[in-house]
C-alpha atoms as a PDB file:
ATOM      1  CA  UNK A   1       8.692 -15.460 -45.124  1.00  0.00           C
ATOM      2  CA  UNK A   2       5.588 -17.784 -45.249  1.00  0.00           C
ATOM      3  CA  UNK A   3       6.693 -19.503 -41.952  1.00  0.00           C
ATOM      4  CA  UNK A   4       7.541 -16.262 -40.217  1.00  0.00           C
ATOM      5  CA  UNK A   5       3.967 -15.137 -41.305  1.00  0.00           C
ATOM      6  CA  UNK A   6       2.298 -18.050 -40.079  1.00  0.00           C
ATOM      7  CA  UNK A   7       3.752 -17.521 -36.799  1.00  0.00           C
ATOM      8  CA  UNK A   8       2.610 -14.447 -36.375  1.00  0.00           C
ATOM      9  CA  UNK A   9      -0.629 -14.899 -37.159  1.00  0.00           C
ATOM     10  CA  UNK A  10      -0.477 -17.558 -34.605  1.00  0.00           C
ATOM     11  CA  UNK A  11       0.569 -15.977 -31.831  1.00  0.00           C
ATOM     12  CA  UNK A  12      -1.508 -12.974 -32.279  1.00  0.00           C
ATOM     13  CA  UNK A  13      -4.245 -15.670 -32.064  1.00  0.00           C
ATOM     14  CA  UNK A  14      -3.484 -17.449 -29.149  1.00  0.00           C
ATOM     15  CA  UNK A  15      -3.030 -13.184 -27.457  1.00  0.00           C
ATOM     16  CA  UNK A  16      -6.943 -13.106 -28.515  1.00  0.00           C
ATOM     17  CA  UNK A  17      -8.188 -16.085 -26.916  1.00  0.00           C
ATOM     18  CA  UNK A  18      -6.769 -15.340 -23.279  1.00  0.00           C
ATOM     19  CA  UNK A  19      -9.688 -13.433 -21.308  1.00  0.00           C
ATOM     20  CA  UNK A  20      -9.495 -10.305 -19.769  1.00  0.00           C
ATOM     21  CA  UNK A  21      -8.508  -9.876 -16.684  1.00  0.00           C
ATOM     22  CA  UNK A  22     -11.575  -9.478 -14.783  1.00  0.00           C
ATOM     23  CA  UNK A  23     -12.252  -8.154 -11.329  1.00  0.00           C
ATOM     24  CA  UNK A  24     -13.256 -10.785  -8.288  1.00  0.00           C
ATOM     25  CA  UNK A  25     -16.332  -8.258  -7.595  1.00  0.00           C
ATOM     26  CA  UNK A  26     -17.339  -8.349 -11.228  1.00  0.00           C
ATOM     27  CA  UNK A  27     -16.945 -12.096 -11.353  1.00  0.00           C
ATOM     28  CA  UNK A  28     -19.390 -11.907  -8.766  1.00  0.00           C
ATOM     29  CA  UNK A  29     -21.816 -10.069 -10.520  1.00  0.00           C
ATOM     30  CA  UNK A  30     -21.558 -11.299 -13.726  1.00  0.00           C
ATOM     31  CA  UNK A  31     -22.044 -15.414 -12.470  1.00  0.00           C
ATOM     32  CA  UNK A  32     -24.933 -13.976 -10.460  1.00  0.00           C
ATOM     33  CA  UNK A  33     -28.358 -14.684 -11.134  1.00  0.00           C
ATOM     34  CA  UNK A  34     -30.450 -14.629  -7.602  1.00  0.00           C
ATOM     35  CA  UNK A  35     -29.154 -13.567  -4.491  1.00  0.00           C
ATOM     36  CA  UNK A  36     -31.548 -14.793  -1.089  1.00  0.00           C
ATOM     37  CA  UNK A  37     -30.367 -13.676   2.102  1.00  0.00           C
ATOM     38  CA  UNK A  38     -31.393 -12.922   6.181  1.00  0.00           C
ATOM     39  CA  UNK A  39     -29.431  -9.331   6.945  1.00  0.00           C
ATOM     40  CA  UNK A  40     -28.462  -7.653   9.986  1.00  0.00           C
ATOM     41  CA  UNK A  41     -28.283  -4.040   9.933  1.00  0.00           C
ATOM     42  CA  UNK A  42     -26.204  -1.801  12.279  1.00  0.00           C
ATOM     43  CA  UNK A  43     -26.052   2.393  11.920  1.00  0.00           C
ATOM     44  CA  UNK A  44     -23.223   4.258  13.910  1.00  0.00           C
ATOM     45  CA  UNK A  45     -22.903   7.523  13.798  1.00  0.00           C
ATOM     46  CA  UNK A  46     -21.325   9.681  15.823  1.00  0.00           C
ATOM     47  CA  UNK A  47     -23.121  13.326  16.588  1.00  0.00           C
ATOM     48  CA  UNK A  48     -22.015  16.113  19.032  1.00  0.00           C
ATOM     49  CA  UNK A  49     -18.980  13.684  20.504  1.00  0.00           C
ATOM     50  CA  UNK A  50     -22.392  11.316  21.093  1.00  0.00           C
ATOM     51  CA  UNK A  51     -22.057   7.603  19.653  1.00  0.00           C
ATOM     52  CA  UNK A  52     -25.642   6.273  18.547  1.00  0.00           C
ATOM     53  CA  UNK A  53     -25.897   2.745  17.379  1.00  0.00           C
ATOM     54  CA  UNK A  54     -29.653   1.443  15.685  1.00  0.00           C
ATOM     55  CA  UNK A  55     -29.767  -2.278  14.595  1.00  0.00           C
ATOM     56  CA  UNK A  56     -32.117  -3.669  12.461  1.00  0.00           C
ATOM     57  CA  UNK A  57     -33.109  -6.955  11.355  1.00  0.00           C
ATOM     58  CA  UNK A  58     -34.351  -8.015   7.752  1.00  0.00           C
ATOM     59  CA  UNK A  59     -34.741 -10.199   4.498  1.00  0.00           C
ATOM     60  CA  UNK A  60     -33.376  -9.610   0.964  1.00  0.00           C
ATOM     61  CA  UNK A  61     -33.907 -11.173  -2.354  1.00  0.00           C
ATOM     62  CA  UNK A  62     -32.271  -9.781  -5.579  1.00  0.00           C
ATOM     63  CA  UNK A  63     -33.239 -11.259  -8.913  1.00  0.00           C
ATOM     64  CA  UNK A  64     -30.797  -9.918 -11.911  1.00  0.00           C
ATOM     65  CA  UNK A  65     -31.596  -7.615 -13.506  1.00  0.00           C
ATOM     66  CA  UNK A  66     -33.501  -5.018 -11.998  1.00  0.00           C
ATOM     67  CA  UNK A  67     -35.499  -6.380  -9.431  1.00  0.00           C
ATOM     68  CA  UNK A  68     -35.261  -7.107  -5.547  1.00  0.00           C
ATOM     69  CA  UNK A  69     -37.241  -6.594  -2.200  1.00  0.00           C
ATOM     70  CA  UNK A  70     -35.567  -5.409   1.009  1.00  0.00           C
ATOM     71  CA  UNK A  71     -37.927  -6.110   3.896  1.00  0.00           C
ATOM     72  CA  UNK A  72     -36.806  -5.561   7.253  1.00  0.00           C
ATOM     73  CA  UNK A  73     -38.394  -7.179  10.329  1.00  0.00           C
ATOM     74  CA  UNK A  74     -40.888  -6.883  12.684  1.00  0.00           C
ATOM     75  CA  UNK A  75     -43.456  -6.903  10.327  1.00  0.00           C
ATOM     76  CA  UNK A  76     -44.275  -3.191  10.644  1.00  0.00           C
ATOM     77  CA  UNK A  77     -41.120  -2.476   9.811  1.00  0.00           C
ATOM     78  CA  UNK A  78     -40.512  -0.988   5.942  1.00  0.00           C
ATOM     79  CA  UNK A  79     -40.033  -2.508   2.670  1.00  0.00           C
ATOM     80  CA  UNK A  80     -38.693  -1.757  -0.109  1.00  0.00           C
ATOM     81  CA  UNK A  81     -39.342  -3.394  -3.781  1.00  0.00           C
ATOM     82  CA  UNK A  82     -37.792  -2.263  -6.997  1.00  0.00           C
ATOM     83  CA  UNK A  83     -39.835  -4.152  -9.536  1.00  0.00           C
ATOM     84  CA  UNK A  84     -37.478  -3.439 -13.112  1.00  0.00           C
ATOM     85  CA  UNK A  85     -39.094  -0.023 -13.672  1.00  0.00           C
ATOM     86  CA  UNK A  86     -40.150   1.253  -9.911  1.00  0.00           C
ATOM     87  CA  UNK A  87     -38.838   2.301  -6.965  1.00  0.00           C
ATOM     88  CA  UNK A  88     -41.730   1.301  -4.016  1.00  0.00           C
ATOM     89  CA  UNK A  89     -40.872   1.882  -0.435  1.00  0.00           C
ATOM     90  CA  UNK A  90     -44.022   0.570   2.006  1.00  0.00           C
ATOM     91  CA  UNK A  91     -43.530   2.543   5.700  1.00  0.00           C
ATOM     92  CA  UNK A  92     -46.076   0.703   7.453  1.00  0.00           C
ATOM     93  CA  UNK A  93     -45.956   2.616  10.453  1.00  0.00           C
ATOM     94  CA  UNK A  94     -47.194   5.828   8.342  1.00  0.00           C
ATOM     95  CA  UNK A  95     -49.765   3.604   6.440  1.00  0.00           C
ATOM     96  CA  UNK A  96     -47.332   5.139   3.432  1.00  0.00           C
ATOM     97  CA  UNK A  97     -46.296   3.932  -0.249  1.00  0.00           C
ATOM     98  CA  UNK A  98     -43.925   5.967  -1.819  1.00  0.00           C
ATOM     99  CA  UNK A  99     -43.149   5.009  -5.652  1.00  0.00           C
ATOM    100  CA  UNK A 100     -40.887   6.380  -8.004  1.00  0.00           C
ATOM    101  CA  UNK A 101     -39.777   5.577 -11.665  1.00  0.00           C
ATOM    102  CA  UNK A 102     -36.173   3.984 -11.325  1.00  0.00           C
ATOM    103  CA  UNK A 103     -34.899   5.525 -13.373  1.00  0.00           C
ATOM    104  CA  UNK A 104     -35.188   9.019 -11.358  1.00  0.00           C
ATOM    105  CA  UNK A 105     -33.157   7.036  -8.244  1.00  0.00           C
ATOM    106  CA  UNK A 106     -30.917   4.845  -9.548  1.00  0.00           C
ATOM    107  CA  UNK A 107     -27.951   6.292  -8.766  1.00  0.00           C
ATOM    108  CA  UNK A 108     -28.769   6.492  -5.261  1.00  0.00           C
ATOM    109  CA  UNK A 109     -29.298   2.594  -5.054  1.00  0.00           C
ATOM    110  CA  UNK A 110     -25.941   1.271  -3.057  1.00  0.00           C
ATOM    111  CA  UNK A 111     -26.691  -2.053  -4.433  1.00  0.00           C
ATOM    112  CA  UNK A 112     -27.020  -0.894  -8.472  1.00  0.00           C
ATOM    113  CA  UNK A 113     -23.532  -2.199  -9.282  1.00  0.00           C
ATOM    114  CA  UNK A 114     -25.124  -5.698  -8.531  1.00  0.00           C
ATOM    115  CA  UNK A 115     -28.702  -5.133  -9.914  1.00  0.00           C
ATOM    116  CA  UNK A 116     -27.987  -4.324 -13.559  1.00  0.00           C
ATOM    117  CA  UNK A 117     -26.016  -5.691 -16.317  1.00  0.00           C
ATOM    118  CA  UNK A 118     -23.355  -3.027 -16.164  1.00  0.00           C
ATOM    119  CA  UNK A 119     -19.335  -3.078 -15.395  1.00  0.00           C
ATOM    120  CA  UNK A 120     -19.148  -1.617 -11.977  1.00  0.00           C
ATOM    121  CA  UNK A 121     -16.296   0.382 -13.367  1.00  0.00           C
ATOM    122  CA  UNK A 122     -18.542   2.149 -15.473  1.00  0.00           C
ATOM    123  CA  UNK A 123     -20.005   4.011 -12.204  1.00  0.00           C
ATOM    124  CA  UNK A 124     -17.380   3.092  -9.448  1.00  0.00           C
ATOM    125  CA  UNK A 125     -13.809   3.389  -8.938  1.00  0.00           C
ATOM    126  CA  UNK A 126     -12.684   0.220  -7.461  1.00  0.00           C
ATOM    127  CA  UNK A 127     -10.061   0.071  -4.556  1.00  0.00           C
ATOM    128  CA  UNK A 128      -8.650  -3.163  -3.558  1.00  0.00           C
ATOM    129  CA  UNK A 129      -9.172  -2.251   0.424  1.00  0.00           C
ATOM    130  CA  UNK A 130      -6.742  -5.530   1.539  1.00  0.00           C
ATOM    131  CA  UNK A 131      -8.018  -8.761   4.083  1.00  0.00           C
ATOM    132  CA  UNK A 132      -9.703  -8.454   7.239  1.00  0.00           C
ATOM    133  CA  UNK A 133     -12.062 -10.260   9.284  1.00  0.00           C
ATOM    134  CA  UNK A 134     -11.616 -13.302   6.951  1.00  0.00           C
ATOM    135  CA  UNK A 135     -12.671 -11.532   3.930  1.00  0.00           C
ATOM    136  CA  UNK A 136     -11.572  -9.592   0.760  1.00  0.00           C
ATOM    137  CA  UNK A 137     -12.524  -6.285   0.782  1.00  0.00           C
ATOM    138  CA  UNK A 138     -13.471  -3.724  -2.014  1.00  0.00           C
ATOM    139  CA  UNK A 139     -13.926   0.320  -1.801  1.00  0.00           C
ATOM    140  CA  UNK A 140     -16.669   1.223  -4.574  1.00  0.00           C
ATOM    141  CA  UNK A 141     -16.308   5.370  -4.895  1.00  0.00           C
ATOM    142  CA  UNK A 142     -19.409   6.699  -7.111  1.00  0.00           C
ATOM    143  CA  UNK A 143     -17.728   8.602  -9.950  1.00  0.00           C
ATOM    144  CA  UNK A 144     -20.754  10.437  -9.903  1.00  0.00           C
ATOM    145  CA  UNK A 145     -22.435  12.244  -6.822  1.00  0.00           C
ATOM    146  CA  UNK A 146     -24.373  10.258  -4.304  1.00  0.00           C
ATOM    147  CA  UNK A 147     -25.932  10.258  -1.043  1.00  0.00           C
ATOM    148  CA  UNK A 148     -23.263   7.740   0.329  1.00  0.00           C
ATOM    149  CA  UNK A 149     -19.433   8.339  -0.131  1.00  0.00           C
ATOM    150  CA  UNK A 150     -18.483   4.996  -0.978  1.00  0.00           C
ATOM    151  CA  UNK A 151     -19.210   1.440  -0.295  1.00  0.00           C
ATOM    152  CA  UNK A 152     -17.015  -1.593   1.006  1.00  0.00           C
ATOM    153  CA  UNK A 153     -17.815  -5.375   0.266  1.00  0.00           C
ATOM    154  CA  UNK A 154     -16.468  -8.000   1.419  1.00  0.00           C
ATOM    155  CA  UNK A 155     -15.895 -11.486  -0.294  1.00  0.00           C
ATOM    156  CA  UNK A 156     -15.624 -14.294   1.152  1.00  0.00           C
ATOM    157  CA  UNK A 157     -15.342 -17.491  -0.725  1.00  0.00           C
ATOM    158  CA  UNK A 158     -16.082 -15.091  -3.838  1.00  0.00           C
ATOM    159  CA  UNK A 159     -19.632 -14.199  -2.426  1.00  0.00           C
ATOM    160  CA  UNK A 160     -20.511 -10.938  -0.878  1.00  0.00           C
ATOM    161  CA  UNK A 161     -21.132 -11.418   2.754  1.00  0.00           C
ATOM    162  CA  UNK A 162     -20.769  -7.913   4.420  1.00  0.00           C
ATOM    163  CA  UNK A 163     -21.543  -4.195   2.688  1.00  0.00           C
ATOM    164  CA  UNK A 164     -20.325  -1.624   4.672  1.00  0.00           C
ATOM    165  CA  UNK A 165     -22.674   1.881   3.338  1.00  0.00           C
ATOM    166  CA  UNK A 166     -20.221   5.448   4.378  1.00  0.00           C
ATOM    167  CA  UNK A 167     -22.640   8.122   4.137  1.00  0.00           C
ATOM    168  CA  UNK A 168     -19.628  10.537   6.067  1.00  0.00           C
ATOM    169  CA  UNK A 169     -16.742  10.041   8.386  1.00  0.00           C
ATOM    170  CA  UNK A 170     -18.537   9.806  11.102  1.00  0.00           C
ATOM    171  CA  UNK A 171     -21.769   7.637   9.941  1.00  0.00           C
ATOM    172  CA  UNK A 172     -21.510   4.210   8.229  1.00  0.00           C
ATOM    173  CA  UNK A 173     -24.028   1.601   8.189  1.00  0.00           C
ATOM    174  CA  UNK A 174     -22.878  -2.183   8.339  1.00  0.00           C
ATOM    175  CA  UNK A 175     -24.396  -4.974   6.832  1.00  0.00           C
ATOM    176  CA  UNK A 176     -24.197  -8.456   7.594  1.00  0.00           C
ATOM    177  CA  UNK A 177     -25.683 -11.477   5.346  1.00  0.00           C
ATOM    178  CA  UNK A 178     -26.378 -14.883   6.427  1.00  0.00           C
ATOM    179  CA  UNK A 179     -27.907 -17.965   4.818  1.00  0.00           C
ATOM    180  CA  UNK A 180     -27.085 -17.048   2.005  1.00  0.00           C
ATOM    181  CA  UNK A 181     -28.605 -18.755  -0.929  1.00  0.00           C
ATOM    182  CA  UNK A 182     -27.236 -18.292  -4.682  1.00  0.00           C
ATOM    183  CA  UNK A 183     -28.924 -18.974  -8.144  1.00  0.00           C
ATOM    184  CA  UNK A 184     -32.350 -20.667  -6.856  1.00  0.00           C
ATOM    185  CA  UNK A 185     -35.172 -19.919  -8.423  1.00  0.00           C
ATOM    186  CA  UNK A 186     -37.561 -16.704  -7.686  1.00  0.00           C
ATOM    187  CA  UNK A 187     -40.669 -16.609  -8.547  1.00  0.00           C
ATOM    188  CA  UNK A 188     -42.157 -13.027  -9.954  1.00  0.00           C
ATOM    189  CA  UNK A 189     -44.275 -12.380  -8.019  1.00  0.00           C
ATOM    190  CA  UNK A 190     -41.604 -12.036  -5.033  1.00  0.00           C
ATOM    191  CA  UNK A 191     -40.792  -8.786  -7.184  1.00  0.00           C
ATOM    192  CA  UNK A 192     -44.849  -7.543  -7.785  1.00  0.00           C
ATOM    193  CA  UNK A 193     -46.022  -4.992  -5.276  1.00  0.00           C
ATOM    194  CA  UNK A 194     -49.395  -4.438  -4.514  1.00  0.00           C
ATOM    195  CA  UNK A 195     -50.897  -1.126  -3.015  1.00  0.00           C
ATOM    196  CA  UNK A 196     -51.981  -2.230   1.084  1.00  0.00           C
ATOM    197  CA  UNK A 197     -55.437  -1.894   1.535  1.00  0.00           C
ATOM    198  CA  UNK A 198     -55.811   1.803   3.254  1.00  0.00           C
ATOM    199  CA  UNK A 199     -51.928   2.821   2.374  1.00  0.00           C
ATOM    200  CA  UNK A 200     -51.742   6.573   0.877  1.00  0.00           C
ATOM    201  CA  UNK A 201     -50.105   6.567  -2.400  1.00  0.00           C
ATOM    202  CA  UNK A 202     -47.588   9.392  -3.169  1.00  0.00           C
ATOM    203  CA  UNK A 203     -46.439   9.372  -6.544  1.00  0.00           C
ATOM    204  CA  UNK A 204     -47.200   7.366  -9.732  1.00  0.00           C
ATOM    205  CA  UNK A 205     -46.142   4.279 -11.071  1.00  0.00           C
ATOM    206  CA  UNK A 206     -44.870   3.372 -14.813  1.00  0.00           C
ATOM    207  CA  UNK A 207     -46.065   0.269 -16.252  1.00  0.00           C
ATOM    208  CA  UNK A 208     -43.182  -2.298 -16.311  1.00  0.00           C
ATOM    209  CA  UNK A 209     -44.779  -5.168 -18.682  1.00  0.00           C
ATOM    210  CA  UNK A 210     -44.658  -7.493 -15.930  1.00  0.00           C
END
């Protein structure tokens, strides 16, 4: 009885120590601590049997959790900073900031299953979406209502090198990463933004502690 115990109690130990199975796009996010980047940035969309295609060039830096600046090039172009409790978007061409608590648009971020400490499966259904173009590829569907559809990243080498944003059938907008840098060290003050000299303000900011 004693042995037959003891062998239980056993193997009901050694079912506790193996780790759950875990998702590659979650083992992605959860070893991440930085994410640098160069993007290219290509909207189709197809209107009145018309295909227009706008490409755009940028930089990215994500610092987990809750912070990252997506800055797209020339330098008139528009950036964009979340700084861990605001949403800042800087149209230079308009001479325009536009700032909003983050908490008001985070849903609407199609990169908040990688900026916060949450399981993606918490927000997104996850759909295995098969190989192509050398990579693994995963459909993130927002259980809750969005501006986009869905999402698609691809892996490669277990690091996201392509997000694919469907707004509709017939508009998607395709992103492409390159030197890719992962876990270096950014500073804080990538992640500050300061109000341009002459830029209209629309909105207010919440303090952040930073």
């Amino acid at each position: 009885m004693l042995k037959h115990l003891l062998k239980t109690l056993l193997l009901g130990a050694t079912f506790l120590a193996v780790p759950a199975y875990a998702h590659p796009l979650q083992d992605f996010v959860n070893q991440l601590k930085t994410f640098e980047a160069d993007f290219s940035q290509t909207l189709q969309e197809e209107d009145y049997l018309q295909f227009n295609q706008k490409s755009e060039k940028g930089h990215f830096k994500l610092s987990r959790p809750s912070k990252l600046v997506w800055e797209y090039a020339p330098k008139d172009g528009q950036k964009i900073v979340v700084d861990g409790a605001n949403l800042w978007v800087w149209d230079k061409d308009l001479m325009q900031v536009t700032v909003r608590p983050i908490a008001e648009v985070q849903a609407d971020i199609p990169l908040s299953w990688l900026l916060y400490d949450e399981k993606i499966e918490e927000k997104f259904e996850i759909i295995d979406a098969g190989e192509r173009l050398g990579m693994n590829w995963y459909n993130l569907e927002p259980k809750k209502g969005t501006y986009f559809q869905s999402i698609e990243i691809g892996l490669k080498d277990g690091v996201m090198t392509e997000a694919w944003l469907y707004e509709g059938p017939d508009k998607v907008t395709k992103i492409v990463f390159s030197n890719i840098q992962i876990n270096q060290p950014l500073a804080e003050d990538n992640f500050r933004f300061t109000l341009p000299k002459g830029a209209d303000l629309i909105g207010e900011p919440i303090q952040n502690g930073l």
